[in-house]
Protein backbone atom coordinates (compact mmCIF):
# COMPACT_ATOMS: atom_id res chain seq x y z
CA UNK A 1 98.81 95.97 97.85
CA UNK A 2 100.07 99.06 99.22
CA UNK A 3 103.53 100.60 97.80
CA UNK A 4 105.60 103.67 99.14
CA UNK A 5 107.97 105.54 97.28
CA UNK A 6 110.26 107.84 99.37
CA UNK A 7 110.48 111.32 99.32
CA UNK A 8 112.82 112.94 96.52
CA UNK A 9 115.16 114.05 99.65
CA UNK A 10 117.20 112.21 102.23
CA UNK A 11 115.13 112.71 105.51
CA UNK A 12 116.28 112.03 109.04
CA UNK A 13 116.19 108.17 109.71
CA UNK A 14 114.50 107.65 106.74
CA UNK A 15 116.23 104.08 107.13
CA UNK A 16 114.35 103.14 110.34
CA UNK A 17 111.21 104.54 108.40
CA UNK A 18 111.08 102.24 106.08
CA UNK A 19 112.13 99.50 108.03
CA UNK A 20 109.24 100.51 110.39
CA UNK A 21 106.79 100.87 107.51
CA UNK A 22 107.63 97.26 105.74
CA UNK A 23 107.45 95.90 109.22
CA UNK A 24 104.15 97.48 109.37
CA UNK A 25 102.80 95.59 106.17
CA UNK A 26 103.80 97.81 103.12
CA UNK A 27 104.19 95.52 100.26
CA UNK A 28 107.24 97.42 98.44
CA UNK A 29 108.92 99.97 99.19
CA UNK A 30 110.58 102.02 95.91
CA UNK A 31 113.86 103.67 96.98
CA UNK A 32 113.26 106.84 93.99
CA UNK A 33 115.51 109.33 94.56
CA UNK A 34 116.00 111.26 91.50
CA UNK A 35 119.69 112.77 90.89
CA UNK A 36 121.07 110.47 93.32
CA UNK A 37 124.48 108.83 92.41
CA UNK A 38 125.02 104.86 92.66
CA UNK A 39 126.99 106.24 95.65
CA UNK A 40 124.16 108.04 97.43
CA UNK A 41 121.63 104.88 96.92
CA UNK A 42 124.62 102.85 97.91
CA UNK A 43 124.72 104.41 101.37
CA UNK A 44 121.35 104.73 101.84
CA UNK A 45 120.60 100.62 101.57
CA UNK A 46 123.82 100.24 104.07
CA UNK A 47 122.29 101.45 106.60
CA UNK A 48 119.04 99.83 105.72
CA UNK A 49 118.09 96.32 107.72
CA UNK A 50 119.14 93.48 104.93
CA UNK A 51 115.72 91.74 106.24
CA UNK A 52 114.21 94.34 104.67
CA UNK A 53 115.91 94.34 101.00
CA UNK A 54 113.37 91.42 99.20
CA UNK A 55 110.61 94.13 99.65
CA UNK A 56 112.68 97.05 98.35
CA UNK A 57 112.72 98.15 94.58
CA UNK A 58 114.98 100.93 93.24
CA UNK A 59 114.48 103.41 90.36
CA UNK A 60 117.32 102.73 87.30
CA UNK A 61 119.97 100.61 89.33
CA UNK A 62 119.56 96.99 88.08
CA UNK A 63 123.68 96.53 89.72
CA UNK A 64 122.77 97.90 92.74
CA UNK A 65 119.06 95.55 92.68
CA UNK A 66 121.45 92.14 92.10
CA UNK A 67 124.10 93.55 94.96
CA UNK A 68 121.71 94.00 97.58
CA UNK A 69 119.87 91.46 95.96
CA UNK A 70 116.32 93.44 96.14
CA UNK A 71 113.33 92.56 95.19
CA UNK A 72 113.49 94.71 91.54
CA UNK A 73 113.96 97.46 89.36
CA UNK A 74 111.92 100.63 89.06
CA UNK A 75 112.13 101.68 85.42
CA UNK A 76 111.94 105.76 84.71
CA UNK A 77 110.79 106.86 81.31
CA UNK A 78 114.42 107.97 80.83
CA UNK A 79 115.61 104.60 81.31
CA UNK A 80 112.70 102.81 78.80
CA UNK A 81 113.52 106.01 76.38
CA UNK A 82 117.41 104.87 76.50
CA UNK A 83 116.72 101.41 76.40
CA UNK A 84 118.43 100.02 79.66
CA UNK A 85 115.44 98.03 80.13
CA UNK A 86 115.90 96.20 77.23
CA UNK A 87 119.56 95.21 78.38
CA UNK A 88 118.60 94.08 82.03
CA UNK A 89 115.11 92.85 81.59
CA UNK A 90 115.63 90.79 78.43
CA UNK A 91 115.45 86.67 78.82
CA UNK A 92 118.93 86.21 78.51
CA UNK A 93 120.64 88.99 80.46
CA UNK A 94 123.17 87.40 82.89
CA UNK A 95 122.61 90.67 85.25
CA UNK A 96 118.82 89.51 85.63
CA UNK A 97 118.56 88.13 89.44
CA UNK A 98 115.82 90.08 90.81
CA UNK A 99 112.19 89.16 89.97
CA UNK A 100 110.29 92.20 89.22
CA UNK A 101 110.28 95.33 86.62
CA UNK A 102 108.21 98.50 87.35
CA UNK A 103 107.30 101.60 85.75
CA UNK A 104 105.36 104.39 85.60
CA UNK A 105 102.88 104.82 82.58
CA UNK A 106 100.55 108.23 82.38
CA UNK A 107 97.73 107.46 80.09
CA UNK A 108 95.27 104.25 80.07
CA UNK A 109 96.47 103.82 76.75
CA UNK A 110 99.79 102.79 78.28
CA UNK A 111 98.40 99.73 80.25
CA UNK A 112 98.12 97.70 77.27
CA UNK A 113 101.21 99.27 75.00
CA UNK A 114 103.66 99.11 77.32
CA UNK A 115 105.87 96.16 77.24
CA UNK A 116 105.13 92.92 79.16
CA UNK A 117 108.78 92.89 80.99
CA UNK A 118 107.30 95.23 82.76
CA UNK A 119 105.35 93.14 85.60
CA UNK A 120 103.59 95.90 87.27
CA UNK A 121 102.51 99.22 86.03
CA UNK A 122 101.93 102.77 88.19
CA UNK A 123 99.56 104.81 86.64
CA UNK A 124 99.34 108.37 87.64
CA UNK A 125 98.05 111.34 88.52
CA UNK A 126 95.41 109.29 89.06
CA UNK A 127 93.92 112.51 92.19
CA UNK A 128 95.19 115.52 92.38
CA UNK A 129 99.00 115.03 93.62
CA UNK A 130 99.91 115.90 97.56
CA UNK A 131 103.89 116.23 96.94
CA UNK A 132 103.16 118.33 93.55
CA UNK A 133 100.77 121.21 93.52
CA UNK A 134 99.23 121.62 90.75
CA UNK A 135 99.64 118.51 89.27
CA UNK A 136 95.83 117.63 89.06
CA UNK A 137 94.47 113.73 88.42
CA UNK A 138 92.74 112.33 85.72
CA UNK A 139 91.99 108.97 86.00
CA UNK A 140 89.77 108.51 88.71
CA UNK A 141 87.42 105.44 87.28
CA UNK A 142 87.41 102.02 86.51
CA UNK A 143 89.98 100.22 84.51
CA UNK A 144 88.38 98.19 81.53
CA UNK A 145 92.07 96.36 80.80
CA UNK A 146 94.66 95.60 82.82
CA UNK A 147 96.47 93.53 80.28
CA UNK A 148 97.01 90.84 83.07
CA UNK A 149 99.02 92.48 85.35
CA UNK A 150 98.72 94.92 88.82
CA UNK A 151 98.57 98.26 87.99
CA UNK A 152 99.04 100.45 91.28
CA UNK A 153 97.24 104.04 91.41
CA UNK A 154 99.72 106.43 92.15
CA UNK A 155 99.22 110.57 92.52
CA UNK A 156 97.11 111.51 95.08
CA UNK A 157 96.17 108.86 97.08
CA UNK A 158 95.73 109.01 100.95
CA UNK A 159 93.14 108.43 103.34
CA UNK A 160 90.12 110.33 101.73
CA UNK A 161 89.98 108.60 98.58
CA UNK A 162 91.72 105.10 98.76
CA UNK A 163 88.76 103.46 99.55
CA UNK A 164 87.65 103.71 95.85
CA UNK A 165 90.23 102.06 93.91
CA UNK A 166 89.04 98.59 94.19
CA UNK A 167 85.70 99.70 92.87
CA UNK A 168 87.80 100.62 90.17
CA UNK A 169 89.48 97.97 89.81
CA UNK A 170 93.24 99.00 90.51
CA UNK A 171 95.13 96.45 92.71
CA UNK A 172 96.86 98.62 95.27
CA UNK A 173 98.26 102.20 95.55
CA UNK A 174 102.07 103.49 95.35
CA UNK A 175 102.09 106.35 98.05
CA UNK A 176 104.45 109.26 98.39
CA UNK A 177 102.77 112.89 99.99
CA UNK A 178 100.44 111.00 102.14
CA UNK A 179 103.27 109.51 104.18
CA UNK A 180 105.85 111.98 103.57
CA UNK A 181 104.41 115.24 104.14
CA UNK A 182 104.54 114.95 107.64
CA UNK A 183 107.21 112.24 108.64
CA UNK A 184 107.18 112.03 111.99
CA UNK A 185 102.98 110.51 111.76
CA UNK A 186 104.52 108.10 108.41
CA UNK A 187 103.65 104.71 110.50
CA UNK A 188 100.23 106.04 111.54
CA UNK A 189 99.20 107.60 108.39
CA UNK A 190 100.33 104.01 106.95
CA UNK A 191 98.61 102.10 109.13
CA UNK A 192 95.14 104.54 108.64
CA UNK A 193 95.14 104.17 104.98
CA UNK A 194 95.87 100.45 104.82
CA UNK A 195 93.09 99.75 107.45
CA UNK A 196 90.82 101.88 104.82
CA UNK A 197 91.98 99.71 101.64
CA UNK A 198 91.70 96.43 103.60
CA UNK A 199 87.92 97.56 104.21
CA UNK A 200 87.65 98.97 101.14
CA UNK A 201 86.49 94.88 100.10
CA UNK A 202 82.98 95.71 102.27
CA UNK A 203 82.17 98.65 100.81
């Protein structure tokens, strides 16, 4: 499965991206905009297709997930550290409509500690990272445990290395530089690195 997260900034028809990119096969797409107000995200998925909101997760806004009624939540360390997780994720939270709980975990360690609301894990810098230089992977190689759940490589990942994360085990890839850096080609670098991945099974 192939994820994208969108760039930390508001870009020019960034809706129609996404649209596009879903439409295009992406599994998810994560709406993470960090610093953004309820407001921002607000007008953001407004001008979004509504076809498209059962494949869209956002980062920290479980209201906003139920309103829109998206596909999830996208749970930042700040958010587990606080424990808003625990309040929207639990079995008997009345705000719990949407199906699925994300996060982001940074050591292998992780995969197995980290709590099993959580129903799919992004482990990173898993290459060295294409939106953050200097921010250099270190977890290219097979996963023993996966604690029975997808765990998505994130950091990294484009075209020139995707084709190695089945042998390793990882079930799909969350990406951010590889379609970002250069918006305008975001459907054809897509399309180029899920061809790879879907081959990636002959290899």
């Amino acid at each position: 499965m192939i994820w994208i997260i969108t760039s930390p900034e508001r870009l020019h028809e960034e809706e129609r991206i996404i649209a596009a990119l879903l439409s295009a096969g992406a599994s998810r797409v994560l709406l993470r905009k960090p610093g953004w107000s309820t407001k921002e995200y607000t007008s953001l998925l407004d001008k979004i297709n509504p076809d498209c909101y059962h494949h869209i997760l956002i980062r920290d806004q479980p209201l906003l997930a139920n309103k829109y009624k998206l596909a999830g939540v996208h749970w930042s360390g700040e958010a587990k550290a606080s424990g808003q997780t625990a309040q929207h994720t639990g079995d008997n939270s009345t705000l719990h409509t949407y199906s699925e709980n994300s996060t982001g975990i940074h050591s292998l360690e992780q995969i197995t500690s980290t709590h099993k609301r959580f129903s799919a894990l992004l482990l990173s810098p898993v290459f060295d990272s294409i939106s953050k230089p200097g921010y250099h992977g270190r977890y290219e190689g097979r996963l023993i445990n996966k604690d029975n759940r997808p765990v998505l490589a994130l950091g990294g990942v484009d075209h020139t290395n995707i084709i190695f994360l089945k042998q390793w085990h990882f079930d799909g890839a969350a990406l951010l530089g590889a379609i970002w850096k250069t918006p305008a080609k975001a459907i054809e670098n897509y399309h180029r690195i899920q061809q790879l991945w879907n081959n990636s099974d002959h290899t």
